[in-house]
Protein backbone atom coordinates (compact mmCIF):
# COMPACT_ATOMS: atom_id res chain seq x y z
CA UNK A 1 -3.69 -6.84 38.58
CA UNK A 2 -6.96 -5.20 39.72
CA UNK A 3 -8.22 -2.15 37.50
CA UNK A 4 -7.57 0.46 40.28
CA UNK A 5 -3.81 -0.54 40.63
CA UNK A 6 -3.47 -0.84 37.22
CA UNK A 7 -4.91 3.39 36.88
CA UNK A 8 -2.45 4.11 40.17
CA UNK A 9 0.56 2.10 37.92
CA UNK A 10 -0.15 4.55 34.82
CA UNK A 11 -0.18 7.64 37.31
CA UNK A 12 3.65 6.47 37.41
CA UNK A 13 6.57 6.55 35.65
CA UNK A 14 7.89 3.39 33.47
CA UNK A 15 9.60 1.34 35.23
CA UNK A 16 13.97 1.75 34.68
CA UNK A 17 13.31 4.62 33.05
CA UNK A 18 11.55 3.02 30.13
CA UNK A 19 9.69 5.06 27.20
CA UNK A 20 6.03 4.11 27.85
CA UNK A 21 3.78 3.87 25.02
CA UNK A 22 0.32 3.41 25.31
CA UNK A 23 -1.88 1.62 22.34
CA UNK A 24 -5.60 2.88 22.45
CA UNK A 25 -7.61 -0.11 21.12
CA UNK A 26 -11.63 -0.84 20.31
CA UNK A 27 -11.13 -4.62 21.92
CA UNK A 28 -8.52 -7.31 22.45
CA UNK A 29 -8.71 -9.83 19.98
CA UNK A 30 -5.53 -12.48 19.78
CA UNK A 31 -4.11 -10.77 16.80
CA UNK A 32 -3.38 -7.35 19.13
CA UNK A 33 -2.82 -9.09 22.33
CA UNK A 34 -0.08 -11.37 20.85
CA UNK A 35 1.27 -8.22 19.24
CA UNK A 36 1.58 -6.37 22.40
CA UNK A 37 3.22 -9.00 24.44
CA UNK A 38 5.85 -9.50 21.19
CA UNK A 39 6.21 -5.45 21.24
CA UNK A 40 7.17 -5.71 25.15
CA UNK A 41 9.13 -8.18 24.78
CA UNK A 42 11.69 -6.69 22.37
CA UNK A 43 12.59 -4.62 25.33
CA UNK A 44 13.16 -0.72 25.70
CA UNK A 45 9.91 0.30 25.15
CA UNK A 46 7.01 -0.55 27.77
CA UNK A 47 3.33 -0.71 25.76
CA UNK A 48 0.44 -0.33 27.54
CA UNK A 49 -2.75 -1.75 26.02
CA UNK A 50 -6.16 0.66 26.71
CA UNK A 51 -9.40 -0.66 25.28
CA UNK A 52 -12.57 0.74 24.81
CA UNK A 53 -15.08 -2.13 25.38
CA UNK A 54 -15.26 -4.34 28.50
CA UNK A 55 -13.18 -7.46 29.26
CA UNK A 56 -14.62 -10.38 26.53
CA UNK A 57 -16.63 -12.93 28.19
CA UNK A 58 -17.41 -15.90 26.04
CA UNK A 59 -15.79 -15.26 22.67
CA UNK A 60 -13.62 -17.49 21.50
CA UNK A 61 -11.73 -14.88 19.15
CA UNK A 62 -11.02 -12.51 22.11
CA UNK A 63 -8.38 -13.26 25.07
CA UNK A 64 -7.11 -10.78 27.93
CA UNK A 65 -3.10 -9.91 27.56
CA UNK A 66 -0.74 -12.28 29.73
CA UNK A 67 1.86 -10.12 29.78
CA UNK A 68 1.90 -6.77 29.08
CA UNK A 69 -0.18 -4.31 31.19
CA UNK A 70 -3.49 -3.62 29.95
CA UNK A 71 -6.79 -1.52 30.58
CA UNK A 72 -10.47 -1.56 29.99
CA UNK A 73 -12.11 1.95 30.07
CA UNK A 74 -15.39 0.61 28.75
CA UNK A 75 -18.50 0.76 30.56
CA UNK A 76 -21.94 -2.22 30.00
CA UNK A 77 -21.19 -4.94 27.89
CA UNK A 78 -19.84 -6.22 24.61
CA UNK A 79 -22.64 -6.58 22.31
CA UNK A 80 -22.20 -6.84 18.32
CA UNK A 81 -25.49 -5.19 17.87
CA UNK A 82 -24.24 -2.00 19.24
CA UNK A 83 -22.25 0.53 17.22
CA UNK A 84 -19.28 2.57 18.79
CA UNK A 85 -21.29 5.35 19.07
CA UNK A 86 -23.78 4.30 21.42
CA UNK A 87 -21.11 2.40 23.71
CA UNK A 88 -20.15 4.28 26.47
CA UNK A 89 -17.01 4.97 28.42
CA UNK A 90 -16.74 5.02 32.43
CA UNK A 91 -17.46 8.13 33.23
CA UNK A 92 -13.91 8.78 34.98
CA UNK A 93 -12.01 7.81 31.03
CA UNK A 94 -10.43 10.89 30.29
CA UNK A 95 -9.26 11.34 33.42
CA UNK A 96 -7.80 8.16 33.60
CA UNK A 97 -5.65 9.17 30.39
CA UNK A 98 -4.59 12.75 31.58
CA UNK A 99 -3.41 11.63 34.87
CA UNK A 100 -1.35 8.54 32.53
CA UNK A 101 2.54 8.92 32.44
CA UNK A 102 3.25 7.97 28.99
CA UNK A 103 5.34 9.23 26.23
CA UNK A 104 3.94 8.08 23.19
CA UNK A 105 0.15 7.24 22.03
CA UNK A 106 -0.89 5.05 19.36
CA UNK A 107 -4.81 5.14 18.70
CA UNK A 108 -6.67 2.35 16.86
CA UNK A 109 -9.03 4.29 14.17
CA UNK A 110 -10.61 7.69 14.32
CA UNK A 111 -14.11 6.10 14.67
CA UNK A 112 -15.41 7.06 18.46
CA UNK A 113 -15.47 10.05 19.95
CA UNK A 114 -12.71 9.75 22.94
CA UNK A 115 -10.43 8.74 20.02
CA UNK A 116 -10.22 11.91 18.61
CA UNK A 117 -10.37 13.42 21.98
CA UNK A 118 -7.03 11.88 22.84
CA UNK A 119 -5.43 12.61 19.54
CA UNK A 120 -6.03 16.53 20.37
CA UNK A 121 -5.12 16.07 24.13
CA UNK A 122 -1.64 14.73 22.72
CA UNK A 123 -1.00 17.25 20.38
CA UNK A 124 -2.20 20.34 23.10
CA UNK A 125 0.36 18.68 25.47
CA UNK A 126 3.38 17.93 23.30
CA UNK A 127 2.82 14.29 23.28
CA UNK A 128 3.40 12.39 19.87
CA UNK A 129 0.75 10.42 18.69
CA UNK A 130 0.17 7.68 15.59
CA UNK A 131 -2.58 6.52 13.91
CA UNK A 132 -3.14 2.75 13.25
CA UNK A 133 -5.79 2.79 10.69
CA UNK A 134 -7.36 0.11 8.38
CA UNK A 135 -8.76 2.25 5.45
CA UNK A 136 -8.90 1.10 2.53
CA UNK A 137 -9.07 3.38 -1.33
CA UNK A 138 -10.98 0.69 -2.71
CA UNK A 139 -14.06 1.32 -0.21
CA UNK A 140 -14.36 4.83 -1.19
CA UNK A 141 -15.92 4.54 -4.62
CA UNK A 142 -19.17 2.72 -5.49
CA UNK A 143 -21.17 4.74 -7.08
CA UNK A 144 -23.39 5.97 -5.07
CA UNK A 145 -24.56 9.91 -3.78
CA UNK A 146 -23.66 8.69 -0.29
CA UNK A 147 -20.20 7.52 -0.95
CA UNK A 148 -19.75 11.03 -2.72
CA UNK A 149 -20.83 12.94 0.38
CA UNK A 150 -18.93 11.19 2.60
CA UNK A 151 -15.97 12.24 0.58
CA UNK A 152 -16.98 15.32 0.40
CA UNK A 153 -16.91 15.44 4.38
CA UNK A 154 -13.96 13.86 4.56
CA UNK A 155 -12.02 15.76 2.33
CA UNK A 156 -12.57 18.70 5.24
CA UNK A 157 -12.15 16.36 8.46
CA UNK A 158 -9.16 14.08 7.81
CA UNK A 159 -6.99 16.71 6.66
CA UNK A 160 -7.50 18.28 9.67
CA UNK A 161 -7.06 15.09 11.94
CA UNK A 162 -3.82 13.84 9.84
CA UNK A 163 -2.22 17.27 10.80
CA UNK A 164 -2.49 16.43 14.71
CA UNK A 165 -0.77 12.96 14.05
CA UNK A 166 3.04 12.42 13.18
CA UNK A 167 2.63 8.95 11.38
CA UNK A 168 -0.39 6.88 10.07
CA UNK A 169 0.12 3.25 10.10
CA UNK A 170 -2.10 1.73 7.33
CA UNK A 171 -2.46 -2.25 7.04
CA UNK A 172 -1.91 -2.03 3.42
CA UNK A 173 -1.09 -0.02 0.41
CA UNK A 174 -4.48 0.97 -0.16
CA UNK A 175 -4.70 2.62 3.33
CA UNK A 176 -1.76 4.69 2.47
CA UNK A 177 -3.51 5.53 -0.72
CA UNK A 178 -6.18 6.44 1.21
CA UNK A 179 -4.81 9.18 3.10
CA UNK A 180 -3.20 10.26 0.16
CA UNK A 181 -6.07 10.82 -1.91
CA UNK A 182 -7.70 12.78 1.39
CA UNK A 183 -3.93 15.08 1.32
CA UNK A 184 -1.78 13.40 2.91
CA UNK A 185 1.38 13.09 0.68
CA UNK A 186 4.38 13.96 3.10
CA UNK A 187 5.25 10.19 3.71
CA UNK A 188 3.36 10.24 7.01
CA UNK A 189 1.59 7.44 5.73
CA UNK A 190 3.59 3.99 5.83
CA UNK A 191 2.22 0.41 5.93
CA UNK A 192 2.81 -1.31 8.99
CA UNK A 193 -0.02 -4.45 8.66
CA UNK A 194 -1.63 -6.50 11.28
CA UNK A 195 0.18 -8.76 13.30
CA UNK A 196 0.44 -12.35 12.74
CA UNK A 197 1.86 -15.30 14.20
CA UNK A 198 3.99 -15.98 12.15
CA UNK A 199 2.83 -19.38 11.10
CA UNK A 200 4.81 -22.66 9.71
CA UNK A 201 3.51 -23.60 5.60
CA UNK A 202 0.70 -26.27 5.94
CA UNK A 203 1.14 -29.50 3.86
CA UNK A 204 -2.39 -30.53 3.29
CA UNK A 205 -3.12 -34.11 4.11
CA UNK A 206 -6.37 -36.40 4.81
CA UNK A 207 -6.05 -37.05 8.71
CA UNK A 208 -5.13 -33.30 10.13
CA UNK A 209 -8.05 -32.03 7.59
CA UNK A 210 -10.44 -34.75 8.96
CA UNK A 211 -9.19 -34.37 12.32
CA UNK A 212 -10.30 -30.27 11.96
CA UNK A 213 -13.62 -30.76 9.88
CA UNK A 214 -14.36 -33.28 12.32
CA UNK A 215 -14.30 -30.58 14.89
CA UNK A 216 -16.24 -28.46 12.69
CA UNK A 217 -18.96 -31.61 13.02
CA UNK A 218 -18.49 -32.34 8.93
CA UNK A 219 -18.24 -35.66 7.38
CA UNK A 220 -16.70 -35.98 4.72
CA UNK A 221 -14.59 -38.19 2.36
CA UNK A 222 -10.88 -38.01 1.99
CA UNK A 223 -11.09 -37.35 -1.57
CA UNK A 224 -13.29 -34.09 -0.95
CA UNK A 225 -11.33 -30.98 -2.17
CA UNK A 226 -11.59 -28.03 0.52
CA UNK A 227 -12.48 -24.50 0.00
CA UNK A 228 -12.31 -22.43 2.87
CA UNK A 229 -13.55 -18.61 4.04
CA UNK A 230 -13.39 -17.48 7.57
CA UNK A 231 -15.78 -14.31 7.82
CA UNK A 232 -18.71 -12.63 9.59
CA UNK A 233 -22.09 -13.37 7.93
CA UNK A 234 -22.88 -9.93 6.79
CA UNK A 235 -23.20 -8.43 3.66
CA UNK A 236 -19.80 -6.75 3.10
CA UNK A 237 -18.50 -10.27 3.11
CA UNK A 238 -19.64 -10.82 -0.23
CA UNK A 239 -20.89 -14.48 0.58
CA UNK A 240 -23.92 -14.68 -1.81
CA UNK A 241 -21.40 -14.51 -4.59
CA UNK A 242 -19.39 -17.47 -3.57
CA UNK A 243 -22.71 -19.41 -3.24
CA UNK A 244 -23.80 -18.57 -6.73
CA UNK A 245 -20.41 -19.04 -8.00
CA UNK A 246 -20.06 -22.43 -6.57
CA UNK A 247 -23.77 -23.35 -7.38
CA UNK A 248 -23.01 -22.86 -10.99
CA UNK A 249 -20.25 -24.89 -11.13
CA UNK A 250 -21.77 -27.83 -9.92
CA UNK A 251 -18.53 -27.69 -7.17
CA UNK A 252 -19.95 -30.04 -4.91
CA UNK A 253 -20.64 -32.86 -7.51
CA UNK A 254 -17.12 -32.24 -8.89
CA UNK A 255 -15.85 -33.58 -5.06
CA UNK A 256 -15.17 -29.77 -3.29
CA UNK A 257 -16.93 -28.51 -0.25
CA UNK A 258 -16.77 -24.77 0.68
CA UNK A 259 -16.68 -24.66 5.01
CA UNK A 260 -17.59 -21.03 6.34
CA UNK A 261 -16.69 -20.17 9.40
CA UNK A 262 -18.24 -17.21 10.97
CA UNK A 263 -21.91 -15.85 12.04
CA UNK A 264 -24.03 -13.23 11.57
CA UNK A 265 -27.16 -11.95 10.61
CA UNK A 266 -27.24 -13.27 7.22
CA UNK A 267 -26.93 -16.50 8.02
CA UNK A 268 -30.78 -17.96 7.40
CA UNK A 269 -30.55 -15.64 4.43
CA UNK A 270 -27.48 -17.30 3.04
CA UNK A 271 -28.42 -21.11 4.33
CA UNK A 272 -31.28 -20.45 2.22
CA UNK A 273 -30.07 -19.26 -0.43
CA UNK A 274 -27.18 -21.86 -0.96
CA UNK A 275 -30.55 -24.47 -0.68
CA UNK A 276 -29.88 -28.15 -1.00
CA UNK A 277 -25.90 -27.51 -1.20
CA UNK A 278 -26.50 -26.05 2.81
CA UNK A 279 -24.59 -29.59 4.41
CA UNK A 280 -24.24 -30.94 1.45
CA UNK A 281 -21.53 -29.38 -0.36
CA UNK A 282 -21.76 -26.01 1.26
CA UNK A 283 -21.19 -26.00 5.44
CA UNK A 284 -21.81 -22.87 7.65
CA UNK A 285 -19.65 -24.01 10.39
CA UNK A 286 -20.23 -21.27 12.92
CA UNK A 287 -17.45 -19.45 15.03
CA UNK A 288 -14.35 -21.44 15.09
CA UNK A 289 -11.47 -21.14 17.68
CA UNK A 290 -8.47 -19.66 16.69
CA UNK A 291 -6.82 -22.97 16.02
CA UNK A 292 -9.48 -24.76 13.98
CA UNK A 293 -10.17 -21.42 11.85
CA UNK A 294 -6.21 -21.67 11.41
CA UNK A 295 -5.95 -24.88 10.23
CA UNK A 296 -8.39 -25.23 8.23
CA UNK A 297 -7.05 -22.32 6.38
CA UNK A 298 -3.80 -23.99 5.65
CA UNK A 299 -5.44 -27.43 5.01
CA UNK A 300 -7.51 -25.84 2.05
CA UNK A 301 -6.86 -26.05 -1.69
CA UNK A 302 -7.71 -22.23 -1.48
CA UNK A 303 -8.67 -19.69 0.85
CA UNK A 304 -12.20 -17.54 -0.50
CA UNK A 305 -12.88 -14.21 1.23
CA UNK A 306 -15.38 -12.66 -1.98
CA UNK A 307 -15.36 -9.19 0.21
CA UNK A 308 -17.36 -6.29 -1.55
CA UNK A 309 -15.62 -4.45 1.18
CA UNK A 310 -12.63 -5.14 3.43
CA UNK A 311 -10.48 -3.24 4.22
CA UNK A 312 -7.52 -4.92 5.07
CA UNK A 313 -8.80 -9.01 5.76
CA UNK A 314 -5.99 -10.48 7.65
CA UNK A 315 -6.84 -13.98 6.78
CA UNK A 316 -5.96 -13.12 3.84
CA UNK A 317 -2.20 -12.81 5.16
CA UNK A 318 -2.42 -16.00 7.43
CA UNK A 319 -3.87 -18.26 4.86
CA UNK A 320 -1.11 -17.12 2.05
CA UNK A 321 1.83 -17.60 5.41
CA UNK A 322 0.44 -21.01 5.52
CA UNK A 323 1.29 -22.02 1.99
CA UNK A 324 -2.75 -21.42 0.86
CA UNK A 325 -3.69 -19.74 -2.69
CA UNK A 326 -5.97 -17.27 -2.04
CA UNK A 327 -9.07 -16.12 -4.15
CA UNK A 328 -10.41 -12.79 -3.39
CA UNK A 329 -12.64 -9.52 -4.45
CA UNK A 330 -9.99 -6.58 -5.80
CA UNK A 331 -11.38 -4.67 -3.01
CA UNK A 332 -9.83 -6.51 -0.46
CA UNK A 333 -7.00 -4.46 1.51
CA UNK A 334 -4.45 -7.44 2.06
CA UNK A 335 -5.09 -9.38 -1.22
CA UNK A 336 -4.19 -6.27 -3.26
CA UNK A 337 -0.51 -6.50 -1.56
CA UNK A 338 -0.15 -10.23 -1.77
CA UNK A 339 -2.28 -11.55 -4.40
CA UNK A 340 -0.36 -12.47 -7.71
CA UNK A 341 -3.03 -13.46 -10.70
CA UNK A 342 -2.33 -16.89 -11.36
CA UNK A 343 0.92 -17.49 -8.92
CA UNK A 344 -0.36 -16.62 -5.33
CA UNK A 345 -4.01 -16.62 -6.13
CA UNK A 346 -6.64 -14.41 -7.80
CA UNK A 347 -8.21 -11.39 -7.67
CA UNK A 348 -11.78 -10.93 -9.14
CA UNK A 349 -14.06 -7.74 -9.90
CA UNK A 350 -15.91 -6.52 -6.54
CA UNK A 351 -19.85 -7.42 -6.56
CA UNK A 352 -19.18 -9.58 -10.01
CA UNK A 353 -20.68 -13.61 -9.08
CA UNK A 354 -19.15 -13.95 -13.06
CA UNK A 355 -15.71 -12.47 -12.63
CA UNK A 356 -15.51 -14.82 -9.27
CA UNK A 357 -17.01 -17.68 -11.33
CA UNK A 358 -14.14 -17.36 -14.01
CA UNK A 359 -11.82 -17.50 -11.34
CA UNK A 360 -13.23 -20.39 -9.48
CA UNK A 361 -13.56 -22.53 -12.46
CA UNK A 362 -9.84 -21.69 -13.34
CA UNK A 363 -8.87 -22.74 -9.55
CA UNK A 364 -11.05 -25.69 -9.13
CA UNK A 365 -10.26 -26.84 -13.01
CA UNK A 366 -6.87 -27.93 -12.21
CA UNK A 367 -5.84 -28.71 -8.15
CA UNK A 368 -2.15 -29.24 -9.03
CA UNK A 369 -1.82 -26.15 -10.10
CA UNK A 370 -2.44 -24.95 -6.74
CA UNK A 371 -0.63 -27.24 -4.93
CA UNK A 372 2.49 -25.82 -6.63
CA UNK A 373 1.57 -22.40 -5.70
CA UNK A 374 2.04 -23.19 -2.24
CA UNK A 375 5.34 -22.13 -1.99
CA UNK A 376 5.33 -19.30 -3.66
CA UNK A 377 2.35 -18.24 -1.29
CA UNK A 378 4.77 -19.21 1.45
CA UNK A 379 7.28 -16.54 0.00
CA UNK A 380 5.16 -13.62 -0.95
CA UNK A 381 4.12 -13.52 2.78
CA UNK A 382 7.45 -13.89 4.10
CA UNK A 383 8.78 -11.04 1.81
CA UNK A 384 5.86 -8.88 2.69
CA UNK A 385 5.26 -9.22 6.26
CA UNK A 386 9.31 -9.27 6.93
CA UNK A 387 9.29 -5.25 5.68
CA UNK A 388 5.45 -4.52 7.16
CA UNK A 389 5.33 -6.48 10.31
CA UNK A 390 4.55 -4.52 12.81
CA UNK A 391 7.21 -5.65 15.25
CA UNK A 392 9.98 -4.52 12.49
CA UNK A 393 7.52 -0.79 11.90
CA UNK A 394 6.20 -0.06 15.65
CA UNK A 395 10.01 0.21 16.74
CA UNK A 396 11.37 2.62 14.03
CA UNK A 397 7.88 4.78 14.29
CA UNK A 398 8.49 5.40 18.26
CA UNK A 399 12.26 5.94 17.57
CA UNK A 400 11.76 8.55 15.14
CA UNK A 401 9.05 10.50 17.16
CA UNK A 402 10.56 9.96 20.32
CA UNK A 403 13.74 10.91 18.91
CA UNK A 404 15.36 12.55 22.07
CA UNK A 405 13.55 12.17 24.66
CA UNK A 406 14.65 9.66 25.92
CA UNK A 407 15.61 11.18 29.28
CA UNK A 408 11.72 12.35 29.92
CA UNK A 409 10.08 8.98 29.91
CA UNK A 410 7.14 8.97 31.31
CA UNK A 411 5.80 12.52 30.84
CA UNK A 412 2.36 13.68 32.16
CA UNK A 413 0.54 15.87 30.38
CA UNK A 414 -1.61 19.27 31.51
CA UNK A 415 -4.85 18.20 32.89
């Protein structure tokens, strides 16, 4: 459906009287779009997808929704080198949303201007709104004078934003701890995580993983044990630990590789820092598609993401659904929920190559062992994403705010 049909469509009620729900999102990447089409699909509730950067062209982690109706109110192009607050919105965007007939808003993050904006424009007209955030406690503290004054700032700006919002959906625990270290302690703060496909435990085994390194361009012997990490080469990734870490241990003369996949603008920085293991023991693979990023995941021994911040890390989640141990900073939103020292995984101190070398060594040291953490993996992610999925929390948030008002789907606000 063109653009301009798709603004006249919003200018309308839902269709059958439906509550209409509108999800305000930075970009579409295939954990939200699969999430939206589930969310429409459980019925009663239309959701309407609005995002604030231009349709993807080219990037194999982004896809345009098949099903559910969808918006981009993003103006130039999608370029990683720009930050939100030099990307700008067609000049007609708020607009668009005041003239929308929707009951309900859920906004992605407080981190752009027109975000805020609509969070106010709900609350002046009546409309409930939710925030789906991905803070996480753990980022707040390092030491540092600027970490202190941006607490200090937020400590007088998020109190003041939570109080326009009736629920904040954090990915993990340590989002809700988040809010309630900035004053938010009235149980407006639940977890409701990222979605995931939900996917099937992985049994490793030689030809899939050769099949999938093979698409990754690596040769490699059966025998090789796989470590894995899927992340962005940047430094909040924490990568130039794991390469020290490994390094010491003489990993890749012991028979494991480590496969990154991901870019960024460390990568000559890191290639060159891992040295002769770069190919040979060590393999910066690039960006993978979904599927091969996937698999490898669950064909791994363990799953690495040495973080020294993330705030949630949701392959974290679909490495432990596939059965994989995972090894990863304490600052990590998602490992903090699902990582059990020594039966799902470990954690290690944040910034500390030693702490992650301990940990490593007690991994790599015995590969049995991990095999027959698999399915307790398996378990801790079923058990945790059956309460926090947000297919299961989405529903019960719009029910309770919506409590009601049923009868006035569809409701336009004051322009």
């Amino acid at each position: 459906m063109a653009w301009d049909a798709i603004i006249d469509y919003l200018r309308q009620p839902p269709p059958a009287g439906r509550l209409r729900v509108i999800w305000f999102q930075n970009q579409p990447d295939h954990y939200f779009v699969n999430m939206l089409d589930a969310l429409n699909a459980l019925g009663g509730v239309e959701y309407v997808g609005i995002f604030f950067s231009p349709p993807p062209v080219g990037n194999v982690l982004t896809r345009l929704p098949t099903h559910s109706p969808h918006l981009f109110i993003g103006a130039g192009s999608v370029q990683e080198t720009v930050g939100w607050a030099q990307r700008t919105m067609r000049p007609d965007a708020q607009q668009i949303i005041a003239a929308a007939r929707f009951d309900m808003a859920i906004v992605g993050g407080y981190d752009y201007p027109i975000k805020r904006w609509i969070i106010r424009d709900c609350q002046r007209v009546g409309r409930p709104v939710a925030l789906f955030a991905d803070s996480n406690i753990r980022a707040e503290f390092d030491g540092s004078l600027k970490k202190a004054a941006r607490r200090l700032v937020k400590r007088f700006v998020l109190p003041k934003i939570a109080r326009q919002l009736g629920k904040i959906l954090c990915a993990n625990s340590a989002g809700v701890e988040y809010w309630k270290y900035y004053g938010v302690r009235d149980g407006r703060a639940i977890t409701c995580t990222y979605y995931s496909d939900v996917p099937a435990t992985s049994v490793p085994d030689a030809d899939t993983r050769a099949r999938l390194l093979g698409r990754c361009k690596i040769k490699t012997g059966d025998a090789r044990r796989l470590l894995f990490t899927g992340a962005r080469l940047v430094p909040a990734k924490g990568l130039d630990l794991m390469i020290e870490a490994f390094g010491r241990l003489e990993l890749s003369a012991r028979g494991w590789i480590w496969v990154v996949a991901g870019t960024g603008p460390l990568e000559a920085e890191l290639r060159q820092k891992a040295g002769a293991l770069d190919g040979n023991g060590i393999h910066f693979v690039g960006v993978q598609p979904h599927d091969v990023a996937k698999g490898l995941a669950g064909q791994a021994e363990a799953f690495v993401l040495p973080s020294v911040y993330e705030p949630h890390g949701i392959v974290v989640s679909e490495a432990m659904g596939a059965g994989t141990p995972v090894i990863a900073s304490d600052a990590a939103g998602a490992a903090i929920d699902l990582v059990e020292p020594g039966k799902t995984g470990w954690l290690f101190k944040n910034r500390s190559a030693e702490d992650l070398t301990r940990v490593l060594k007690e991994a790599t040291d015995n590969p049995e062992r991990l095999s027959a953490m698999r399915p307790m993996c398996r378990a801790k992610f079923e058990q945790w994403y059956g309460e926090y999925s947000p297919l299961v929390q989405v529903p019960k948030v719009v029910a309770e705010l919506l409590a009601g008002r049923a009868g006035g789907a569809g409701q336009k606000g004051e322009s």
